[in-house]
Protein backbone atom coordinates (compact mmCIF):
# COMPACT_ATOMS: atom_id res chain seq x y z
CA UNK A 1 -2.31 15.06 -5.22
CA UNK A 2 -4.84 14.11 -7.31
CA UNK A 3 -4.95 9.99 -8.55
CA UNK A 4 -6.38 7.87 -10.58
CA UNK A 5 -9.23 5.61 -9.60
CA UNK A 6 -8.37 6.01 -5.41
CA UNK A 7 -11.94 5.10 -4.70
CA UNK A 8 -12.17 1.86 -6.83
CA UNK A 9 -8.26 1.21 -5.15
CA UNK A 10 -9.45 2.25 -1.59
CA UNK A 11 -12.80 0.26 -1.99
CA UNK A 12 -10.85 -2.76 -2.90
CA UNK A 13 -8.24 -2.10 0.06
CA UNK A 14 -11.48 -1.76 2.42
CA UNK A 15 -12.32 -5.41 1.16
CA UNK A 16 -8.81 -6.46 1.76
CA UNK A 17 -8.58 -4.93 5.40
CA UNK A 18 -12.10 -6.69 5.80
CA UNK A 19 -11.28 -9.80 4.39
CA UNK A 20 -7.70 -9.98 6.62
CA UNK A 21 -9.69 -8.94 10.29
CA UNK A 22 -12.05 -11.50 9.39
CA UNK A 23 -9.59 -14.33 9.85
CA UNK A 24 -7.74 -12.79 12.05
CA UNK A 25 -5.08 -12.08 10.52
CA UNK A 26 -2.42 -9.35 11.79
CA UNK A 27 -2.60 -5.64 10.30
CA UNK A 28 -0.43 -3.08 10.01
CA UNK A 29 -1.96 0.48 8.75
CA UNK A 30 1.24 2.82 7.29
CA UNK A 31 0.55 7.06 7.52
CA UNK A 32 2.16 9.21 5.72
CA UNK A 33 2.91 12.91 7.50
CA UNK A 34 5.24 15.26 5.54
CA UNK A 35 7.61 16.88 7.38
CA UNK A 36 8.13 18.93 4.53
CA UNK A 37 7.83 22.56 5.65
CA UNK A 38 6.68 23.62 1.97
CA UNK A 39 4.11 20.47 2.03
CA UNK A 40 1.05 20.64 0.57
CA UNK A 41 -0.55 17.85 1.28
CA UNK A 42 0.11 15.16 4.05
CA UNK A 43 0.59 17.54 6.50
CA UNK A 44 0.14 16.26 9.85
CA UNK A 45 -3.69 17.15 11.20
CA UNK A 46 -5.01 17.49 7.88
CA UNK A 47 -7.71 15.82 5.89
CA UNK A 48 -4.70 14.82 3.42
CA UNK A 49 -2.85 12.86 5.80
CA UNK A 50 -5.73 11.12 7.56
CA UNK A 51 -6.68 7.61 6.47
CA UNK A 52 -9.60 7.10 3.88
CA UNK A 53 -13.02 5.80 5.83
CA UNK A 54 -12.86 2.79 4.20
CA UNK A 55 -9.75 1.50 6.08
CA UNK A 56 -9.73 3.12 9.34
CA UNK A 57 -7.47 1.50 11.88
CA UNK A 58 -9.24 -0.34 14.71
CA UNK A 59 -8.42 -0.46 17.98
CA UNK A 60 -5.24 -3.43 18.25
CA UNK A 61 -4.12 -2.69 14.97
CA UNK A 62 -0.64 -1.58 14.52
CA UNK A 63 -0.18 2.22 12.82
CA UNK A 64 2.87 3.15 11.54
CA UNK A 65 3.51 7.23 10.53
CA UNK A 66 6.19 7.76 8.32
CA UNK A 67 8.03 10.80 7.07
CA UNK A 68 9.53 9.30 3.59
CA UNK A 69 8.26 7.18 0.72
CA UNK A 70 9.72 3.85 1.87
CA UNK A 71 7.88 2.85 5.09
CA UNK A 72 10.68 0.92 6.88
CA UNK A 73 12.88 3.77 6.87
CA UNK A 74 13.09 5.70 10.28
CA UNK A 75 10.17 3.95 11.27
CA UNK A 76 9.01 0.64 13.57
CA UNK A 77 7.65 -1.11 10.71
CA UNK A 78 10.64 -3.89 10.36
CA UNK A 79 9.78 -4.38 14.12
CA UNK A 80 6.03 -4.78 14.16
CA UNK A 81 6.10 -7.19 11.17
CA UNK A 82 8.92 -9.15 12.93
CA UNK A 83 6.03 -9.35 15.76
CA UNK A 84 4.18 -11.91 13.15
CA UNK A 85 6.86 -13.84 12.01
CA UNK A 86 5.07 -16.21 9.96
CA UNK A 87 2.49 -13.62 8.42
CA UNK A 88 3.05 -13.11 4.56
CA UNK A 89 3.26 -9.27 3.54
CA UNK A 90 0.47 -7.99 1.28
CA UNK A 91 0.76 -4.30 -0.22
CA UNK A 92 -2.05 -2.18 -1.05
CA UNK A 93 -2.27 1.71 -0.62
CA UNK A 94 -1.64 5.24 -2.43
CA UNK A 95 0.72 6.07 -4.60
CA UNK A 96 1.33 3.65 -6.46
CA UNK A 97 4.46 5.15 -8.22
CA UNK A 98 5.80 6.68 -4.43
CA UNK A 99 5.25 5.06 -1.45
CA UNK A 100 3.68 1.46 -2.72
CA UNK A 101 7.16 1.31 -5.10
CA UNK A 102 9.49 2.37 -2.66
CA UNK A 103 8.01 -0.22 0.66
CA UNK A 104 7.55 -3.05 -1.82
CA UNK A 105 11.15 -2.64 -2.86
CA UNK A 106 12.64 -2.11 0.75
CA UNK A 107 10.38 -5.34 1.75
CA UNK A 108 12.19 -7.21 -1.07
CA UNK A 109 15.39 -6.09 -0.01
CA UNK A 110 15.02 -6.93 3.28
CA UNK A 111 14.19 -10.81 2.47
CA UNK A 112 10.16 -10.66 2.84
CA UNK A 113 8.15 -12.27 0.84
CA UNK A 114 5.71 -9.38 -0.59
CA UNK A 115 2.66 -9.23 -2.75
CA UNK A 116 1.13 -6.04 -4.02
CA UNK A 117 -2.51 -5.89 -4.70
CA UNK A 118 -2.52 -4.07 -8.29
CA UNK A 119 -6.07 -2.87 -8.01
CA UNK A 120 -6.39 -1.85 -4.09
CA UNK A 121 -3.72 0.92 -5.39
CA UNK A 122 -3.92 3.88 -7.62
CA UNK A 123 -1.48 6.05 -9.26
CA UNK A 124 -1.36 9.90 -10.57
CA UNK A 125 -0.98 11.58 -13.72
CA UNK A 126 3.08 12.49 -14.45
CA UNK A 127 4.74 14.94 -16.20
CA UNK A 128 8.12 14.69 -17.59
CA UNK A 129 10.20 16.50 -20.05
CA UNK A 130 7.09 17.86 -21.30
CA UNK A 131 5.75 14.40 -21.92
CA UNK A 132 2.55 13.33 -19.93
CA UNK A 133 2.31 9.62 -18.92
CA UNK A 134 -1.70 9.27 -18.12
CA UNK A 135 -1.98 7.40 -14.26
CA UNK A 136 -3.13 4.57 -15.47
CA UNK A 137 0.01 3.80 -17.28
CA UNK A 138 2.55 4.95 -14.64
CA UNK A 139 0.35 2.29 -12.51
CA UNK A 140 0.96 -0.32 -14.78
CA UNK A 141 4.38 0.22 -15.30
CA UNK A 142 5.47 0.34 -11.98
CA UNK A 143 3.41 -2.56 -11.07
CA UNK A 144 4.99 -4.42 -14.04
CA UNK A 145 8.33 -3.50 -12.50
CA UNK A 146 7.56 -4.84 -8.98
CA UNK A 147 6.33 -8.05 -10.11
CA UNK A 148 9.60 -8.12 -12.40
CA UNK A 149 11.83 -8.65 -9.43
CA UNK A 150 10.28 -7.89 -6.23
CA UNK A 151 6.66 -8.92 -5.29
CA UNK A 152 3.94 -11.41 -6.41
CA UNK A 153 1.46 -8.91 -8.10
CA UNK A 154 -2.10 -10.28 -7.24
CA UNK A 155 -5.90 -8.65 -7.56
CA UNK A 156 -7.92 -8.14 -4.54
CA UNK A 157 -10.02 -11.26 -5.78
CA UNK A 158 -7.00 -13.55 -5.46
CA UNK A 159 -6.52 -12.25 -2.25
CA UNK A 160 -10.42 -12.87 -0.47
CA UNK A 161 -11.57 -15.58 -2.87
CA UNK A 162 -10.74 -18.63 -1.69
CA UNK A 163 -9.04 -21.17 -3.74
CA UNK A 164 -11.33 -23.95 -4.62
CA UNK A 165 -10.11 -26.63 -2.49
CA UNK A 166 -10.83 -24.51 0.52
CA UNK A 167 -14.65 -24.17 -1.09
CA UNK A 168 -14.95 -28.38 0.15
């Protein structure tokens, strides 16, 4: 599925995941495998469902595969981030409008504190009712949304930079 700036998003992610093992912070990658049998993409032992070079797992680091948008369900992720009890939860990944949307909003619901990292995620072009909504809208909307009601929306600067009084 073709999206909207996913090497500026996945180059910014890559600086995220760099700027997190750096400190040594915990990590938890998320794959998603369709278990659709019509898929087209995501399918298990393709190129499509393997993760982007820029944020390969290491060895240690948690992977989660999941069959549905929202990463918690029928998966070990609840678990795994229970495992770091007082680790924050910071969002970045692919698509912005599916499977960003739907964990941020679980994560809410749950009682985690999230934030999503606007520009380590991308978005595609939609169509509906014959009217197209360009990807970089749909990602700002459904950014807008999550930081509404359900997650701190931050830039990957906020995230690596440090705050001044750290600078001392």
């Amino acid at each position: 599925m073709p999206l909207v700036g996913p090497d500026d998003a996945a180059e910014r992610a890559g600086n995220l995941l760099g700027h997190f093992r750096a400190r040594g912070l915990p990590v938890i990658h998320v794959r998603h495998e369709s278990l659709e049998s019509d898929a087209t993409f995501l399918v298990a032992g393709t190129p499509g469902a393997e993760f982007d070079s820029r944020v390969i797992p290491r060895a240690g680091e948690a992977v989660i595969v999941k069959h549905h948008p929202n990463s918690f369900l029928e998966t070990d992720l609840r678990a795994e981030i229970e495992r770091h009890p007082d680790a924050s939860l910071v969002v970045a990944g692919m698509m912005t409008s599916m499977c960003v949307d739907a964990t941020v909003r679980a994560a809410s619901d749950l009682g985690y504190d999230v934030s999503v990292v606007a520009d380590a995620c991308a978005a595609p072009d939609l169509e509906f009712a014959g009217t197209h909504v360009a990807g970089h809208a749909v990602h700002a909307a459904f950014i807008r949304a999550l930081g509404d009601a359900y997650a701190d929306v931050v830039m990957t600067a906020d995230v690596v930079s440090p705050p001044a009084d750290e600078l001392r």
